[in-house]
Protein backbone atom coordinates (compact mmCIF):
# COMPACT_ATOMS: atom_id res chain seq x y z
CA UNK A 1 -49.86 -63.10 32.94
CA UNK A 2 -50.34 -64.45 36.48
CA UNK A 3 -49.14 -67.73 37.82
CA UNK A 4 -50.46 -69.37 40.64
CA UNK A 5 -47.82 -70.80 43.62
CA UNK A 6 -49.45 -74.17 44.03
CA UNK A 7 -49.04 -76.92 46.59
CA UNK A 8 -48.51 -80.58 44.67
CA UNK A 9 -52.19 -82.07 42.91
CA UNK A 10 -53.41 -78.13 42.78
CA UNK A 11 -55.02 -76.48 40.98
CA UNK A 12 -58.27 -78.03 41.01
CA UNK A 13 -60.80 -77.54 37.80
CA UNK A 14 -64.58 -75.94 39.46
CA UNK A 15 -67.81 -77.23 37.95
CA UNK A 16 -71.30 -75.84 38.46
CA UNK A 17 -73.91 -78.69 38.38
CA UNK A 18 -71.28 -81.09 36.67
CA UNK A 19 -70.86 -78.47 33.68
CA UNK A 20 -67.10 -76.88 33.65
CA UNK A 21 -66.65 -73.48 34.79
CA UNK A 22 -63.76 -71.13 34.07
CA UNK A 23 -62.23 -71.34 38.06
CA UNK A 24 -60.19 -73.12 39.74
CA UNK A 25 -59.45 -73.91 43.27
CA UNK A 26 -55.96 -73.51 44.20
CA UNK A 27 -53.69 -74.45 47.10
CA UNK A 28 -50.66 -72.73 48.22
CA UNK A 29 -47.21 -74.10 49.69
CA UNK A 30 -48.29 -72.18 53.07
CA UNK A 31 -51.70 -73.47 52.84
CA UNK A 32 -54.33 -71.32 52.08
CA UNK A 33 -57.05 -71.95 49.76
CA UNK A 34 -57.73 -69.74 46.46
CA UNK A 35 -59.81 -69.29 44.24
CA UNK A 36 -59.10 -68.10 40.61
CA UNK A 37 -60.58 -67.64 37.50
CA UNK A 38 -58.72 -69.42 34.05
CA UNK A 39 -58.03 -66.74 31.44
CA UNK A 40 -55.69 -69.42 29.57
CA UNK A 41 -55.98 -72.68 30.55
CA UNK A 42 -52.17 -74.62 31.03
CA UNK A 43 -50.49 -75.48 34.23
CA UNK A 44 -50.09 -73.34 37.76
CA UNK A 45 -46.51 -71.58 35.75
CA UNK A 46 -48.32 -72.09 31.86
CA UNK A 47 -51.62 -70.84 32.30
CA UNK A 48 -52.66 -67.36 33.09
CA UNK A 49 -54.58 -66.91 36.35
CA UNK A 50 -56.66 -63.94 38.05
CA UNK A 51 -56.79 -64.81 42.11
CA UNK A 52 -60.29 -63.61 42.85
CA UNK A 53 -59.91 -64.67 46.43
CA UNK A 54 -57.91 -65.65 49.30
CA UNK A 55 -59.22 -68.59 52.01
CA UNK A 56 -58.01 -70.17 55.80
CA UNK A 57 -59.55 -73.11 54.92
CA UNK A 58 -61.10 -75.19 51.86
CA UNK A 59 -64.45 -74.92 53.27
CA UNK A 60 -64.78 -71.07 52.67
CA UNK A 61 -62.95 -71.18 49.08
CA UNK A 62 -65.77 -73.50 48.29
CA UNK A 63 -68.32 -71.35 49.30
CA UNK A 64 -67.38 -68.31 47.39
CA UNK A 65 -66.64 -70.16 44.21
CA UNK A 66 -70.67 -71.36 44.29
CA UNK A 67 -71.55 -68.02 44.89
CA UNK A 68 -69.31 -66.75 41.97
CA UNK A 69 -70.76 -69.31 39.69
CA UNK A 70 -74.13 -68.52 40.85
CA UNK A 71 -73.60 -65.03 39.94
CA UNK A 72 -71.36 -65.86 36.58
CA UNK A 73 -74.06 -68.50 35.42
CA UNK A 74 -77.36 -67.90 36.34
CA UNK A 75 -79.70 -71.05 36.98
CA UNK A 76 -76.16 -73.16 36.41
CA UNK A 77 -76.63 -74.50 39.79
């Protein structure tokens, strides 16, 4: 099981056109931006995570999880 290192009000539930998705945006202590999918849902240390990516900034992170949900849920969004 994988745990994410999260900074405080992290991790962040992802929705595609207001509908939940399975991901998550995460941010850690050193302050880059991830984005991971929820295998079991539960805290950053209860909840099993896989990191799909790594970000600098927000921005980016945001931008790949569209595309992921785009390509996860076709015609979600």
């Amino acid at each position: 099981m994988a745990k994410l290192n999260s900074a405080p009000l992290y991790p962040v539930n992802l929705s595609g056109g207001g509908i939940p998705v399975s991901l998550v945006l995460n941010k850690t202590p050193e302050g880059k931006f991830q984005i991971a999918r929820v295998n079991k849902p539960g805290g950053p240390q209860e909840g099993d995570f896989d990191v799909l990516k790594e970000f600098p900034d927000e921005h980016s992170a945001r931008e790949y999880a569209r595309s992921q949900v785009r390509k996860d849920f076709p015609g979600l969004i």
